[in-house]
Structures are given as structure tokens and as C-alpha cells.
C-alpha atoms as a PDB file:
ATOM      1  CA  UNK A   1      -9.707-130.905 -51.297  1.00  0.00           C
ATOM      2  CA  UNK A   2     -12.874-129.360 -52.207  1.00  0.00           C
ATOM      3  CA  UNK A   3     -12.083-126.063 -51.451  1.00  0.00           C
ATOM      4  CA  UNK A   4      -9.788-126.384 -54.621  1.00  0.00           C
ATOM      5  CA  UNK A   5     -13.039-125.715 -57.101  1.00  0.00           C
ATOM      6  CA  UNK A   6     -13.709-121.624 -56.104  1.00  0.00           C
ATOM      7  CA  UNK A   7      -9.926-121.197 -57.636  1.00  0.00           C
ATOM      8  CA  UNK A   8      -9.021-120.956 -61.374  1.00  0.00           C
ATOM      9  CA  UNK A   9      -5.819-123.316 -61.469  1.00  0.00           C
ATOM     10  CA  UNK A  10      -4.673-124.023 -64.757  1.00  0.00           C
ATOM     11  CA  UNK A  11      -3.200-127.109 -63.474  1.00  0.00           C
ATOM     12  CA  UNK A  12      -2.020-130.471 -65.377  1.00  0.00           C
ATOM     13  CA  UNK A  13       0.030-133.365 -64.669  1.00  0.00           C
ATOM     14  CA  UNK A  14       3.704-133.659 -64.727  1.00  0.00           C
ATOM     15  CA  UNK A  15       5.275-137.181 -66.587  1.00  0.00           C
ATOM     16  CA  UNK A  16       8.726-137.740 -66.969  1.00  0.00           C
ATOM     17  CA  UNK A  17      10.147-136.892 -70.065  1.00  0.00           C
ATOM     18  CA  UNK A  18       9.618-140.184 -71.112  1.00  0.00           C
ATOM     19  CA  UNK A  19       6.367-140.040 -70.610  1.00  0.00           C
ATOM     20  CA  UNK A  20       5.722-143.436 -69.194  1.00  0.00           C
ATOM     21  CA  UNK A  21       6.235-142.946 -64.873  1.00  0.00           C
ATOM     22  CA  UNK A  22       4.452-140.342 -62.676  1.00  0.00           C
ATOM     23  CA  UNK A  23       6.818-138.183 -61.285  1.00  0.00           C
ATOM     24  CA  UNK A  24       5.640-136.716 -57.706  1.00  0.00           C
ATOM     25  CA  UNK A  25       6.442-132.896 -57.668  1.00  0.00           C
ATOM     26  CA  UNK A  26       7.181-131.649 -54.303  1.00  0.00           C
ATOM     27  CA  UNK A  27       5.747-128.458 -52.663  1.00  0.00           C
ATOM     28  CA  UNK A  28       6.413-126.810 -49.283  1.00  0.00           C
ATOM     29  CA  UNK A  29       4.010-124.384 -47.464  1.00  0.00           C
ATOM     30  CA  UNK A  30       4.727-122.933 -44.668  1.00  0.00           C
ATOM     31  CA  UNK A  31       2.249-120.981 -42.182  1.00  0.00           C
ATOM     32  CA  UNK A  32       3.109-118.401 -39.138  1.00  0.00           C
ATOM     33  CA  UNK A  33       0.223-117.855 -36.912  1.00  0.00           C
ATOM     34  CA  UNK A  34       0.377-115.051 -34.905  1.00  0.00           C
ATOM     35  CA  UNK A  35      -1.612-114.077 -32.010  1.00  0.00           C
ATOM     36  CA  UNK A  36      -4.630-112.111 -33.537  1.00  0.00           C
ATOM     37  CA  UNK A  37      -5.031-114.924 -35.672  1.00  0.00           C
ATOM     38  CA  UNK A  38      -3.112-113.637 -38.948  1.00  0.00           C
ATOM     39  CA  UNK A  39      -0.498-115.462 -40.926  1.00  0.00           C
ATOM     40  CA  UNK A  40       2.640-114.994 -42.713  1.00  0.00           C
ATOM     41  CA  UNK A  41       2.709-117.701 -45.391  1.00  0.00           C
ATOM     42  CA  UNK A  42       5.668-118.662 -47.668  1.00  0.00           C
ATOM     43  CA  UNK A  43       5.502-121.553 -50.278  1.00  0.00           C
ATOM     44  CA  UNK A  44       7.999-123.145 -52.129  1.00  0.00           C
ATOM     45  CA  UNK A  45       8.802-125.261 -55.179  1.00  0.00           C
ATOM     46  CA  UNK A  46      11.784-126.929 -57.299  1.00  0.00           C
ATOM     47  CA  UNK A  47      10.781-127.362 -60.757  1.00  0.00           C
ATOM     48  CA  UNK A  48      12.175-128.925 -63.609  1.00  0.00           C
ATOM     49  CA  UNK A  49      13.735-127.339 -66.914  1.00  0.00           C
ATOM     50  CA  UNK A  50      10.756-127.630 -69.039  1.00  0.00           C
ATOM     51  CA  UNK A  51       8.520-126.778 -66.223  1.00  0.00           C
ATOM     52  CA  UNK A  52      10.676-123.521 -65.084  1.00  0.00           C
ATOM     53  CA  UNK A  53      10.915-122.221 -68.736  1.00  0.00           C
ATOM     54  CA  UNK A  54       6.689-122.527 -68.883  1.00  0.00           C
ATOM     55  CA  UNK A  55       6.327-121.011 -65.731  1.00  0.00           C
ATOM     56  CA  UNK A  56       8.512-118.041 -66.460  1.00  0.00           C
ATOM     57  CA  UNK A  57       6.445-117.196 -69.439  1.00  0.00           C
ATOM     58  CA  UNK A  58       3.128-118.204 -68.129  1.00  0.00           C
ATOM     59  CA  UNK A  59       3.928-116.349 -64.118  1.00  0.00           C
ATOM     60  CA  UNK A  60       7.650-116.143 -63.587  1.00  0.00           C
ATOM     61  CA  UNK A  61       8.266-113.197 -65.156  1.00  0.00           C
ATOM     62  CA  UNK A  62       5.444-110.998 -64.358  1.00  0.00           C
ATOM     63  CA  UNK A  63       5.066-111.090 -60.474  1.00  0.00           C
ATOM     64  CA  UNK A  64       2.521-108.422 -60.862  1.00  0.00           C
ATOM     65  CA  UNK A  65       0.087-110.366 -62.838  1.00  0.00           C
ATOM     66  CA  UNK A  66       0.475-112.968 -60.570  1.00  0.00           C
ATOM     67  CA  UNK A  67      -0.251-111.178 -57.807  1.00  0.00           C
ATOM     68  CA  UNK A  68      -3.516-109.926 -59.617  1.00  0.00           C
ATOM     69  CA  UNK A  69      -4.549-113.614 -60.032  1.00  0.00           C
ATOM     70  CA  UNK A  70      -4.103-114.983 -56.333  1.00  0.00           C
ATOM     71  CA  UNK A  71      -6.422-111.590 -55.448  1.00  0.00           C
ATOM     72  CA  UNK A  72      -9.087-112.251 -57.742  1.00  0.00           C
ATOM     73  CA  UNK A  73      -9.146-116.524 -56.955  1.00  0.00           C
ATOM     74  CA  UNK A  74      -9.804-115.035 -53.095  1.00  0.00           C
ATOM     75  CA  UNK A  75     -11.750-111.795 -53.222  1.00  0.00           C
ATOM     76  CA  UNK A  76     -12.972-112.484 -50.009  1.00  0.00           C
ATOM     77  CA  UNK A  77     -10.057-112.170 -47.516  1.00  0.00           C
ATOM     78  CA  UNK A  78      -7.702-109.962 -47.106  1.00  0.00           C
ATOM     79  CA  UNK A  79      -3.770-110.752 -48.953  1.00  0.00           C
ATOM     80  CA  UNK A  80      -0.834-108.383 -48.873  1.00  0.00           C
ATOM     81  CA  UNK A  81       3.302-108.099 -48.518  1.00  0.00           C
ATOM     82  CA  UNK A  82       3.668-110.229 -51.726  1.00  0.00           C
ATOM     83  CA  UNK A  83       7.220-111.457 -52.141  1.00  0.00           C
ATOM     84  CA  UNK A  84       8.824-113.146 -55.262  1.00  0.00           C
ATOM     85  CA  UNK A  85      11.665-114.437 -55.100  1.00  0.00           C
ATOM     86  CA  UNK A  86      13.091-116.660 -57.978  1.00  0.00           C
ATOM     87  CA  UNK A  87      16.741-119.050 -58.094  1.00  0.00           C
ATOM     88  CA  UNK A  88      16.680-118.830 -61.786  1.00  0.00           C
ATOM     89  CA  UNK A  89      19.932-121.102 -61.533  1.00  0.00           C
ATOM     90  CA  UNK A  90      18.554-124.244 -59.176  1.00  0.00           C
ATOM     91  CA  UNK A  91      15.203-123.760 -61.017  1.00  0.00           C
ATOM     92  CA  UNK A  92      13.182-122.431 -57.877  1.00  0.00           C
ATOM     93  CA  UNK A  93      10.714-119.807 -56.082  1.00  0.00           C
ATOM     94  CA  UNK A  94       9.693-118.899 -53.352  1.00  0.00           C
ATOM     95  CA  UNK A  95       6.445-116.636 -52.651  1.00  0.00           C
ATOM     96  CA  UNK A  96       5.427-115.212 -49.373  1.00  0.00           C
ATOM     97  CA  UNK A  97       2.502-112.881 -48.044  1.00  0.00           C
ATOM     98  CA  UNK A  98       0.783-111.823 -45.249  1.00  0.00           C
ATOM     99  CA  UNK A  99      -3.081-113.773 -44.732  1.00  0.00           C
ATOM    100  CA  UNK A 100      -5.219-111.602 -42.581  1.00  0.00           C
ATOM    101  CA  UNK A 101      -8.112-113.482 -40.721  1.00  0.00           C
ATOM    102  CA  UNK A 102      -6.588-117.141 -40.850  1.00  0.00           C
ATOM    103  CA  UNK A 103      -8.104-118.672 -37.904  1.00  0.00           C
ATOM    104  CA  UNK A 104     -11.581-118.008 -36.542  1.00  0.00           C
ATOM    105  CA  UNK A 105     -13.246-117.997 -33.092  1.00  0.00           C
ATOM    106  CA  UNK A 106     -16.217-120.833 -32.691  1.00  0.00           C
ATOM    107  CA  UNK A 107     -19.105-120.647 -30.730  1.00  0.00           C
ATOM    108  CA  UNK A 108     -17.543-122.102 -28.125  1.00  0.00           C
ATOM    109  CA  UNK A 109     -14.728-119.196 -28.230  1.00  0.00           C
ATOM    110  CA  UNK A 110     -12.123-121.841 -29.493  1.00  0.00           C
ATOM    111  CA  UNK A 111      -9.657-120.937 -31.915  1.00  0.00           C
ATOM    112  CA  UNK A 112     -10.149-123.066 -34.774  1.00  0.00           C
ATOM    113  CA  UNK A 113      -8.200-123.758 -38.382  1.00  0.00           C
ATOM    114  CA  UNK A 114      -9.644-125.506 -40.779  1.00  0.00           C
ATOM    115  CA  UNK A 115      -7.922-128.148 -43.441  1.00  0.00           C
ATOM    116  CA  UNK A 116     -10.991-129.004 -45.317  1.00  0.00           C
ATOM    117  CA  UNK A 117      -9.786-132.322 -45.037  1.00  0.00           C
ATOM    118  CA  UNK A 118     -11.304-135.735 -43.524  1.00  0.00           C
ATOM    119  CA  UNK A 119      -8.461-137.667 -41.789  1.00  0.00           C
ATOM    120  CA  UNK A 120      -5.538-135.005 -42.484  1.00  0.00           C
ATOM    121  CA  UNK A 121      -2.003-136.591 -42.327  1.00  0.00           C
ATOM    122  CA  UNK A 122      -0.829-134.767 -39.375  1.00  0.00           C
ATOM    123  CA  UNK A 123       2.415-135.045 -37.225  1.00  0.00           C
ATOM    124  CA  UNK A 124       3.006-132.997 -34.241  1.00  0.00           C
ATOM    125  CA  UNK A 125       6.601-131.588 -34.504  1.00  0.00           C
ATOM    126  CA  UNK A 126       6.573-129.186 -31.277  1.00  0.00           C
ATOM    127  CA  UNK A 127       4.005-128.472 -29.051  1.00  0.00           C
ATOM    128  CA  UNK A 128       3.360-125.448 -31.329  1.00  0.00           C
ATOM    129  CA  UNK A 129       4.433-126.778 -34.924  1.00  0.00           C
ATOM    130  CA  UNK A 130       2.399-129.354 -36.989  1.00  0.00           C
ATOM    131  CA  UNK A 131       3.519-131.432 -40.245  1.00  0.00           C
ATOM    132  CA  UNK A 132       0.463-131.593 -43.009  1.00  0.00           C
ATOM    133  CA  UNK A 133       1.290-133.883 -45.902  1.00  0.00           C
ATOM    134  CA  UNK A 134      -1.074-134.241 -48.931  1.00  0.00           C
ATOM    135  CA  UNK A 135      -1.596-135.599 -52.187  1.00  0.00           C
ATOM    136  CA  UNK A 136      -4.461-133.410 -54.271  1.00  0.00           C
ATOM    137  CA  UNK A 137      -6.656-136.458 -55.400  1.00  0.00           C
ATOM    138  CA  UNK A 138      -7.438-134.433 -58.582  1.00  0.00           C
ATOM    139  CA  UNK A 139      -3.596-134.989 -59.551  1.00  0.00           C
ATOM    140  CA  UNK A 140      -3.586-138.782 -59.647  1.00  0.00           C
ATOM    141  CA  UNK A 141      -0.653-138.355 -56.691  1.00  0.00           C
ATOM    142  CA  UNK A 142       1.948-136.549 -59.053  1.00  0.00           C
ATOM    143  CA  UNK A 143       1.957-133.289 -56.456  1.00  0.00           C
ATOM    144  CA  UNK A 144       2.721-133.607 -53.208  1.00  0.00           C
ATOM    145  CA  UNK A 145       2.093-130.643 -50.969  1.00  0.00           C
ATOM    146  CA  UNK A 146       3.472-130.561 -46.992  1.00  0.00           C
ATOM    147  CA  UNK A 147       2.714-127.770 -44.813  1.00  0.00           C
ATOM    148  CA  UNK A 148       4.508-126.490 -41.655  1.00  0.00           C
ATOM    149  CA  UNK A 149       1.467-124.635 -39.234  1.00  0.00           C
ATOM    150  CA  UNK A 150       3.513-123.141 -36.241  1.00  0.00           C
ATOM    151  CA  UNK A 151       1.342-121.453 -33.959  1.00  0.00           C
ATOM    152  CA  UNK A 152       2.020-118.698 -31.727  1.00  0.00           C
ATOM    153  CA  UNK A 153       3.889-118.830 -28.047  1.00  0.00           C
ATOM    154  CA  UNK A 154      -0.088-117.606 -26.915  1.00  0.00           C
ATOM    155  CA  UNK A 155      -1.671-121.011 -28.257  1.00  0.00           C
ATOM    156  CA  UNK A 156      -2.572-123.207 -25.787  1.00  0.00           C
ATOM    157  CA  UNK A 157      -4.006-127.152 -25.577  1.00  0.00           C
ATOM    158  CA  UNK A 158      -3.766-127.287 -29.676  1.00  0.00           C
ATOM    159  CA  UNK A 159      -5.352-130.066 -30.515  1.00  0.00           C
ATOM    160  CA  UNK A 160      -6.578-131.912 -34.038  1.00  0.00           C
ATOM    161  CA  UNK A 161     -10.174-132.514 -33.778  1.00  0.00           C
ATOM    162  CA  UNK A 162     -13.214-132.913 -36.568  1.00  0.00           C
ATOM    163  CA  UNK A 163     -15.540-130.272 -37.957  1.00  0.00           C
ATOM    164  CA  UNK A 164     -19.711-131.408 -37.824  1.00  0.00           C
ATOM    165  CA  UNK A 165     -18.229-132.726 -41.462  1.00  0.00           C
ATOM    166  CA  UNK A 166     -16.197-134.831 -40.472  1.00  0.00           C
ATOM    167  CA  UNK A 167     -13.143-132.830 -41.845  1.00  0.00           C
ATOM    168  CA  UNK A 168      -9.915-132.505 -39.345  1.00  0.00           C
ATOM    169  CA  UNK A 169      -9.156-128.935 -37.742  1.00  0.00           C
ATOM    170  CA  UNK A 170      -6.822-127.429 -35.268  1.00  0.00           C
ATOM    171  CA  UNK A 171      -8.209-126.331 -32.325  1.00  0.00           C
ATOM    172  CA  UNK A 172      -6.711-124.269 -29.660  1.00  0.00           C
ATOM    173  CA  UNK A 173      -7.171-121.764 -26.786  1.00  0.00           C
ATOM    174  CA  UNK A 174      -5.938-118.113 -27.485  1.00  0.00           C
ATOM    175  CA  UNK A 175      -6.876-114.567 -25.484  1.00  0.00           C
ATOM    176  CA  UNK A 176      -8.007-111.787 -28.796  1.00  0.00           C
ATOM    177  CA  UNK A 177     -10.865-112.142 -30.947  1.00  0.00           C
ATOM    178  CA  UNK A 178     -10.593-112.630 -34.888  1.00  0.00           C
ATOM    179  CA  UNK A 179     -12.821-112.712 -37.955  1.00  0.00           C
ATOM    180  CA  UNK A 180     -13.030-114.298 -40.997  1.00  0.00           C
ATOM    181  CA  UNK A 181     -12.309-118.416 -42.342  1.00  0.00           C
ATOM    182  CA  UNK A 182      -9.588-119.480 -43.944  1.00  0.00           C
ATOM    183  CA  UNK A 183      -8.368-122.908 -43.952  1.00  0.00           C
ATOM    184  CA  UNK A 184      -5.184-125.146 -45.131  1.00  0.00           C
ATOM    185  CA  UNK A 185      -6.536-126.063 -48.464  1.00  0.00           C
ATOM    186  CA  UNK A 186      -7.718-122.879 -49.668  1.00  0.00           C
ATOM    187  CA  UNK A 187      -3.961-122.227 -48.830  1.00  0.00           C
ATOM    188  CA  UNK A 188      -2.971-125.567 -51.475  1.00  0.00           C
ATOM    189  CA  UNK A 189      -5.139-123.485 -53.756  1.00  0.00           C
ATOM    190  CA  UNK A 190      -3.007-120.829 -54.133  1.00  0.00           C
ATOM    191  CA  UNK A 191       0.044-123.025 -54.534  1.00  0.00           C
ATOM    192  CA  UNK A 192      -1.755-124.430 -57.369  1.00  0.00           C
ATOM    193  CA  UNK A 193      -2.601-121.441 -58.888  1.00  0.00           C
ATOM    194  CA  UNK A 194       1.087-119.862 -58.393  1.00  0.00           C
ATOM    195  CA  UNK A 195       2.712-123.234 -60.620  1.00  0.00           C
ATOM    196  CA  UNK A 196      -0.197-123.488 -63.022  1.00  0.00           C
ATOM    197  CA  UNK A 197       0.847-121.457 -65.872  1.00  0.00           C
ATOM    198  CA  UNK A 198       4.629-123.822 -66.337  1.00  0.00           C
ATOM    199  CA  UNK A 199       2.095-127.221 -65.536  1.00  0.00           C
ATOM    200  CA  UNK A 200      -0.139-126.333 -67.834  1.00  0.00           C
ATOM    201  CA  UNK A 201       2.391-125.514 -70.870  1.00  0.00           C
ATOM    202  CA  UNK A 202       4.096-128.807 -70.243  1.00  0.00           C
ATOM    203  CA  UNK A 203       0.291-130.688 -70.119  1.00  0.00           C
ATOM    204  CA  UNK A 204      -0.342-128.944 -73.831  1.00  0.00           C
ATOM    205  CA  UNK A 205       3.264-129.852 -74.674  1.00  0.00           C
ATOM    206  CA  UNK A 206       2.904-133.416 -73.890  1.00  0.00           C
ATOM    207  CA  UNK A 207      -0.198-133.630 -75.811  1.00  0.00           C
ATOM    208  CA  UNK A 208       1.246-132.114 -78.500  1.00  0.00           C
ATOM    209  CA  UNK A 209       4.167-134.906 -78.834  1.00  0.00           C
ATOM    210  CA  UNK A 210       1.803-137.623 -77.811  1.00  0.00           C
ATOM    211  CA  UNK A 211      -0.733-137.162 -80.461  1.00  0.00           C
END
């Protein structure tokens, strides 16, 4: 997950409040193609008590500010219709916003979208909706993040292929052109970036006890 470096996450790991076992936080990201090529996105989380109260006063609370940081982590492409929507009571968000330019045309005039990642767990769900699961390396495994990629009725022969890197990408056959790159991981970014602020408090915190 390269792509994961051109973002400022304030990011940590999450332990049980025992502080002895990883616990694996979940994440769900889900992506609506349409057929110029632009996406509605809408991520998800379920966070615990400690985590929810940093997050609040780190993110939560000010959707404005966070808004301000996923534009400036991606001044490059094109983000609007920001939604926040918060479940103060089951301790969970959900974010969603329009992506403008998240496939691009090849030279072959394929359809591609990128995951910036070699051997991407995929499953094929539909012949128009894929299952992404992954683990950010960075996180020693304690985040799990699964996206849902559903691709428009106008997609055809979607198939998951390899980049000249070696890294796994959708491919498909669409009439309308499109510009810009975007890709899957860049996407895990910003889900990074939205949970930071609570993460981070509750790294500092367990430091704090620990030392």
C-alpha cells in the first residue's frame, strides 16, 4: 500500500484494553462506478468507546475540518457531496462523497482501476461487483479494510489483470472517455485519514499507561 505515504494519517495501533492481544478493527468501503468513470464512495467503521470519544474530539465533531483534511491529503482530484453521518449510540460513522475521475482510459482504450496492490485479495460477487479485502502491512494486521467495487450496467468483460508493476487492476470495456487516476488504495488512504485523530489519541494514551 504505497500509495498510503502522499497522505498525512495520524494513524496508530489499536490493543485491547489489556494491552496484551491485537485486536483487528474492521472497515468497509464501498465504491459506485458510474459510466463516465466517476464514483460515489461511502466508508464505514464501528469503533470502540475509547476510540469513539478520541475521534469525536480529534474529527467527530468538526465535519468541516475534516473535510478540509481529506482535500488537502488529495489536491489533485476532484472530491465533493461530503456526508457525515455519526450513530453516536452504537459508536459508528459513516462518510460518503462523490470521486470524480476514478477510472482512466489506457492506451489501449481499456477502462482500467487501479489497487496499487500486487496479488489483491479479490472475489467476484456479480458479474459487476468485486470483494477487496486487505490488511495495511504498516498496521501489523490490526485494521482490516474490505471494499465493495460495483461497476456500472455499461461495463463489459471486467476482468483482474496486472499493471507493467506487477500490481492487480480491474480492467474493463466501457463506451465515454475519462481523465484522471485514482486507484483503491489511495481510497484506504482516506479511510485512514478519516479514523486517525481517535487511533492516534488511544496510541498516545497507551503509551502514556505503559510507560
Amino acid at each position: 500500500m504505497k500509495t498510503i505515504k502522499y497522505y498525512s494519517i495520524l494513524f496508530a495501533v489499536l490493543l485491547l484494553s489489556g494491552g496484551i492481544n491485537a485486536q483487528q478493527s474492521q472497515q468497509k468501503i464501498e465504491m459506485k462506478i458510474d459510466s463516465i468513470g466517476n464514483a460515489k464512495i461511502t466508508m464505514s467503521m464501528t469503533m470502540t468507546a475509547q476510540e469513539w470519544q478520541n475521534w469525536l474530539s480529534n474529527l467527530g465533531n468538526n465535519p468541516a475540518a475534516l473535510k478540509r483534511a481529506i482535500e488537502r491529503s488529495m489536491p489533485a482530484y476532484f472530491l465533493d457531496d461530503f456526508k457525515l453521518d455519526k450513530d453516536d449510540m452504537n459508536r459508528s460513522f459513516t462518510l460518503s462523497l462523490n470521486a470524480y475521475g476514478v477510472c482512466k482510459i489506457d492506451k489501449r482504450g481499456k477502462w482500467i482501476l487501479e489497487t496499487d496492490e500486487k496479488n489483491a485479495n479479490v472475489t467476484e460477487l456479480t458479474d459487476h461487483k468485486y470483494m477487496l479485502v486487505s490488511s495495511p502491512p504498516e498496521y501489523g494486521g490490526t485494521l482490516q479494510q474490505t471494499f465493495l467495487v460495483e461497476f456500472p450496467e455499461a461495463a463489459q468483460n471486467i476482468k483482474v489483470d496486472k499493471d507493467a508493476f506487477g500490481k492487480s487492476v480491474f480492467d474493463f470495456k466501457m463506451d465515454g472517455p475519462t481523465s484522471g487516476s485514482f486507484n483503491l488504495m489511495r481510497i484506504a488512504g482516506l479511510a485512514l485519514l478519516i479514523i486517525g485523530g481517535g487511533w492516534a489519541g488511544k496510541n498516545i494514551l497507551t503509551k502514556t499507561q505503559n510507560s
